[in-house]
C-alpha atoms as a PDB file:
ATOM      1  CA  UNK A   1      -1.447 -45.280 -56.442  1.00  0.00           C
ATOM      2  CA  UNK A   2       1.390 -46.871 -58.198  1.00  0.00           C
ATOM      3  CA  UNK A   3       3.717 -44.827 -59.977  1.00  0.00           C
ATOM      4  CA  UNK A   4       7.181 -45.046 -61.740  1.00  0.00           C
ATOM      5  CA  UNK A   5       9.333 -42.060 -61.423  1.00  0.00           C
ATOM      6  CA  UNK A   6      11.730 -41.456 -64.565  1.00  0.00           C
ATOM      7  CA  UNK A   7      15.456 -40.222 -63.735  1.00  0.00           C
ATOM      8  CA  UNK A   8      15.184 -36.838 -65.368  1.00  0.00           C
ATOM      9  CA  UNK A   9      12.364 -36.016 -62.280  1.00  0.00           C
ATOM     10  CA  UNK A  10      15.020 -37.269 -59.604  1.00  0.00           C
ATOM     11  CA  UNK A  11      17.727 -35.511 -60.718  1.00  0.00           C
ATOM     12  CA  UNK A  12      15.535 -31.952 -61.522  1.00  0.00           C
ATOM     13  CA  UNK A  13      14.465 -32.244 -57.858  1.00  0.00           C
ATOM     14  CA  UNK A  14      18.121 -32.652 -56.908  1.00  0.00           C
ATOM     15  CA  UNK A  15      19.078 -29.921 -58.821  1.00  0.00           C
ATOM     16  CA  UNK A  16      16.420 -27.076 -57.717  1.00  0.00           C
ATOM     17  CA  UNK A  17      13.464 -26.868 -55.478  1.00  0.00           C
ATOM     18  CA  UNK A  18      10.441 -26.549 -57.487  1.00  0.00           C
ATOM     19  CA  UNK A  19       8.121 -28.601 -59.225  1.00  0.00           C
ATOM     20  CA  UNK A  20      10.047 -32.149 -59.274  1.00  0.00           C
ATOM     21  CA  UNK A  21      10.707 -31.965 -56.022  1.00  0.00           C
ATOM     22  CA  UNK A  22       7.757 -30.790 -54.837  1.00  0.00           C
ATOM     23  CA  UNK A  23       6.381 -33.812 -56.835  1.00  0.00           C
ATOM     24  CA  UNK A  24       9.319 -35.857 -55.714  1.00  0.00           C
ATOM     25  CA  UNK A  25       7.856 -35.410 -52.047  1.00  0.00           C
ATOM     26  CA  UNK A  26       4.481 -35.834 -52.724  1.00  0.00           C
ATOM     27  CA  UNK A  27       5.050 -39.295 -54.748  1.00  0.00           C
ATOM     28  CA  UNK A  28       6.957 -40.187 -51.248  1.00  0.00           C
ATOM     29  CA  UNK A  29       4.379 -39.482 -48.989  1.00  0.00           C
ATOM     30  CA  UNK A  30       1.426 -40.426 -51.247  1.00  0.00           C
ATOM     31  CA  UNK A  31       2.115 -43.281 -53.665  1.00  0.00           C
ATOM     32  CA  UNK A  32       3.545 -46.934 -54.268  1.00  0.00           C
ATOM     33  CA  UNK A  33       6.652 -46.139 -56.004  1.00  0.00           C
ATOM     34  CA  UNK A  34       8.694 -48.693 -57.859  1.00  0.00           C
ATOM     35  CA  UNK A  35      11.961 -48.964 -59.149  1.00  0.00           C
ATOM     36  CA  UNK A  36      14.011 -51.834 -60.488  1.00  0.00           C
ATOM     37  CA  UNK A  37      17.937 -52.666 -60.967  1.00  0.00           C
ATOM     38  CA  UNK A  38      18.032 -51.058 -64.202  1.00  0.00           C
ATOM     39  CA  UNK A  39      16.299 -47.730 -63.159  1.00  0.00           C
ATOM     40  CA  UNK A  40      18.113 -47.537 -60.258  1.00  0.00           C
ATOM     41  CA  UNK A  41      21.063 -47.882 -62.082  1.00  0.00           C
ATOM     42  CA  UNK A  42      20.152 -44.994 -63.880  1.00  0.00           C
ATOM     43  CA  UNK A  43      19.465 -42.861 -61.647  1.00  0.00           C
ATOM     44  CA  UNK A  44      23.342 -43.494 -59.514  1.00  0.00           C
ATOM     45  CA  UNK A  45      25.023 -43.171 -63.024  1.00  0.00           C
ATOM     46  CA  UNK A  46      23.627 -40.036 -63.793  1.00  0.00           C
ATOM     47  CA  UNK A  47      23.500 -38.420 -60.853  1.00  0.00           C
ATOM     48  CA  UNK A  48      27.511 -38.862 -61.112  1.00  0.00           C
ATOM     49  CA  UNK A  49      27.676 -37.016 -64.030  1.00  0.00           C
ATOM     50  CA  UNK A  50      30.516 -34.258 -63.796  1.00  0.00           C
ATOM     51  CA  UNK A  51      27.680 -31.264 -64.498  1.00  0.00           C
ATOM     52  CA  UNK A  52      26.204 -32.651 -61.546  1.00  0.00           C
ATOM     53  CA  UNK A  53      28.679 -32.543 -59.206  1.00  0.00           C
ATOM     54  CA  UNK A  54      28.034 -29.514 -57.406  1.00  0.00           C
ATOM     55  CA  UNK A  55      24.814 -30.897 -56.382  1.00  0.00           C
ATOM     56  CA  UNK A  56      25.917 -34.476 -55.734  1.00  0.00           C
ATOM     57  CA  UNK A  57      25.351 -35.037 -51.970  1.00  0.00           C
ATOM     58  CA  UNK A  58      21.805 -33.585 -52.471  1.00  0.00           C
ATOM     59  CA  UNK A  59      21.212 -35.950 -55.759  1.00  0.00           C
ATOM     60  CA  UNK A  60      22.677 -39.221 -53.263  1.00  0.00           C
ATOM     61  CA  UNK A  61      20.740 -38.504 -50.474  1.00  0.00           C
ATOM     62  CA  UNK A  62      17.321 -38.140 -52.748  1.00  0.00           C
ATOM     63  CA  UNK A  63      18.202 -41.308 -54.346  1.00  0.00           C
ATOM     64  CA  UNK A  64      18.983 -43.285 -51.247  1.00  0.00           C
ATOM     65  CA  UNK A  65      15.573 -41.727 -49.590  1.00  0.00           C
ATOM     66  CA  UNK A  66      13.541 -42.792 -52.765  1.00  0.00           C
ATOM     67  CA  UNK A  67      15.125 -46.457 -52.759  1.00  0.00           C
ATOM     68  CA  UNK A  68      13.979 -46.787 -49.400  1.00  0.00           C
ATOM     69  CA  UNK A  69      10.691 -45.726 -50.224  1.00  0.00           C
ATOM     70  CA  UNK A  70      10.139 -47.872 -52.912  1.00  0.00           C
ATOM     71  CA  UNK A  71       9.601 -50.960 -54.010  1.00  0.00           C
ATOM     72  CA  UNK A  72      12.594 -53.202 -55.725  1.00  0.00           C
ATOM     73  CA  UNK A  73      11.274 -55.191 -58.522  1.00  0.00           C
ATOM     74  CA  UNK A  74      12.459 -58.007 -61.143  1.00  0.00           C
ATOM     75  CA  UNK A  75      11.063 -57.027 -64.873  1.00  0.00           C
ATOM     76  CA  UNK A  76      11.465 -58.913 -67.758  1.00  0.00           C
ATOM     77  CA  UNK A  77      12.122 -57.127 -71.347  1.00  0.00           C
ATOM     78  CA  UNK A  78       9.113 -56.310 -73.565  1.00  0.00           C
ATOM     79  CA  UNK A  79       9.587 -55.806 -77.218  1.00  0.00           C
ATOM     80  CA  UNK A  80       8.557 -52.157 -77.081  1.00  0.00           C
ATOM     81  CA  UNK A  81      10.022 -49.735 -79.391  1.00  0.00           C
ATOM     82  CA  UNK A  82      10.951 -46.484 -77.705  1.00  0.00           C
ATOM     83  CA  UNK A  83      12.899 -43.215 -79.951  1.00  0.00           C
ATOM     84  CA  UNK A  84      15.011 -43.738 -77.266  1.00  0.00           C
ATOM     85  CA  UNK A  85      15.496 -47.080 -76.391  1.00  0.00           C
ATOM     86  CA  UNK A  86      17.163 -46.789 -72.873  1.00  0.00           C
ATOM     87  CA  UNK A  87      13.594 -45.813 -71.300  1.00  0.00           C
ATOM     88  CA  UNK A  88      12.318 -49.018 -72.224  1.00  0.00           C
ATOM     89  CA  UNK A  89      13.462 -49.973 -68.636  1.00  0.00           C
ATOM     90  CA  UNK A  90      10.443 -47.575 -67.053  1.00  0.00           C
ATOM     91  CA  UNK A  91       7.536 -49.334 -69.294  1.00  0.00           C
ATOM     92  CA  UNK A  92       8.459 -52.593 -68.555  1.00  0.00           C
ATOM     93  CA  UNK A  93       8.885 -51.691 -64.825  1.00  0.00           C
ATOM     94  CA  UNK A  94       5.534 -49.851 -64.622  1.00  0.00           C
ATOM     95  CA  UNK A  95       4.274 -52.677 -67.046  1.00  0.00           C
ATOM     96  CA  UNK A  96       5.147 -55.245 -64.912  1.00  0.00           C
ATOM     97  CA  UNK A  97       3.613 -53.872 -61.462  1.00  0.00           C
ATOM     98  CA  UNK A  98       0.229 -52.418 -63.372  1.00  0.00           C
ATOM     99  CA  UNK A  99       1.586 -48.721 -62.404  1.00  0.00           C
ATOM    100  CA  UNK A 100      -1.113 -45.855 -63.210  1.00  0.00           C
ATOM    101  CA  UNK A 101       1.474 -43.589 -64.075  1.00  0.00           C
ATOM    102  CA  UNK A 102       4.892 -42.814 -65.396  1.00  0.00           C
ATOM    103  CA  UNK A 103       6.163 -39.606 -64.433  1.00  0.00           C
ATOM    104  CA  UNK A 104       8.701 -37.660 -67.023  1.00  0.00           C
ATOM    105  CA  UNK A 105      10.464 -34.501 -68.146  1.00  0.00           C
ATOM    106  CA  UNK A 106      10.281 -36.260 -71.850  1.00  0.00           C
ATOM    107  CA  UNK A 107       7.152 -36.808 -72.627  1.00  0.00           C
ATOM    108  CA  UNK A 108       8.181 -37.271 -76.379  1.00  0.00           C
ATOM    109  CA  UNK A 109      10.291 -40.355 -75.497  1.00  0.00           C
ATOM    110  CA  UNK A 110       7.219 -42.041 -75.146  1.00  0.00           C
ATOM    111  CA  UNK A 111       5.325 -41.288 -78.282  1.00  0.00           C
ATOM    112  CA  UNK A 112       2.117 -43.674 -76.935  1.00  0.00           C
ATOM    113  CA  UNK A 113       0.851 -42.032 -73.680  1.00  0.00           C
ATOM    114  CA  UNK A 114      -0.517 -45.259 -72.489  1.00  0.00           C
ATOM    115  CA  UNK A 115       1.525 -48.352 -72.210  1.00  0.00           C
ATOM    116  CA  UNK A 116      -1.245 -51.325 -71.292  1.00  0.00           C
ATOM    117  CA  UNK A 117      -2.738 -49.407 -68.185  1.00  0.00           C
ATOM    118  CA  UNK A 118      -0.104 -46.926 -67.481  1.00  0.00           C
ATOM    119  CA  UNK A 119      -0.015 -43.612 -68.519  1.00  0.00           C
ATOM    120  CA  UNK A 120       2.389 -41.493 -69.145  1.00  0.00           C
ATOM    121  CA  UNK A 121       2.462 -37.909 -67.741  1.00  0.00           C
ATOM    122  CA  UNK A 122       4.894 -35.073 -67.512  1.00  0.00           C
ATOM    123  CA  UNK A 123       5.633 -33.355 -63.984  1.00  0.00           C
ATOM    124  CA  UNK A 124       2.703 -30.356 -64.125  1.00  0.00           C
ATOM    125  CA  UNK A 125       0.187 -32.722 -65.592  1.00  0.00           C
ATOM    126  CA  UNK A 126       1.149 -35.035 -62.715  1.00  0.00           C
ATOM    127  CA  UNK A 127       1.137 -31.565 -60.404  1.00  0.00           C
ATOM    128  CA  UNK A 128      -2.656 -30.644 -61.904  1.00  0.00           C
ATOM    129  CA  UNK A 129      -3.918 -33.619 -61.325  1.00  0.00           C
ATOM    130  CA  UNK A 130      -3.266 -34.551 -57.528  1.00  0.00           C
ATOM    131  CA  UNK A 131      -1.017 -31.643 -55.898  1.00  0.00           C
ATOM    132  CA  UNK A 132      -2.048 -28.328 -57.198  1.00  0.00           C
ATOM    133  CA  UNK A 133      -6.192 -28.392 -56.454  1.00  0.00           C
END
């Protein structure tokens, strides 16, 4: 299954054990996981945040595991309209490699739950659905 993991997952499973990273590891193990300049980006900048810092070698050595993992992708920009428009970068990634899901903390940054054929899903819905059964 092809998924696209947003950066408020990667840096909750950084932070804590619990559910991100117990859905971090499954979406390792399990899934086709995709990530492209602009996400990964993302996910180095804000894993350098100052509140983070404390946590930093865990946050660097999930994000280096997770680029290994996955799969490094060119997207172009889609004219898609986002209340925040810096996630735009995770529906055109999971856009352009037909993901089945986008996994986020914030679901109500994307106010359509399906984007073409991806669908967006918060961490227990993700959980529900293939982990907790």
């Amino acid at each position: 299954m092809k998924v696209v993991v947003d950066c408020n997952i990667i840096i909750s499973a950084g932070l804590k054990d619990g559910l991100c990273r117990t859905i971090l590891n499954y979406v390792l193990d399990n899934c086709d996981i995709y990530v492209s300049e602009d996400t990964l980006k993302e996910y180095i900048a804000v894993s350098q945040r100052a509140k983070f810092s404390s946590n930093y070698d865990l946050l660097e050595k999930i994000i280096i595991l997770f680029r290994r993992s996955a799969r490094l992708v060119k997207v172009k920009e889609l004219n898609i309209k986002l209340p925040d428009p810096s996630d735009t970068k995770y529906i055109n990634l999971a856009i352009a490699v037909h993901a089945k899901y986008i996994i986020t903390g914030n679901i109500k940054d994307f106010p359509d739950l399906f984007y073409k054929n991806t669908r967006v899903v918060s961490p227990r819905e993700f959980f529900d659905k293939y982990i907790g059964n």
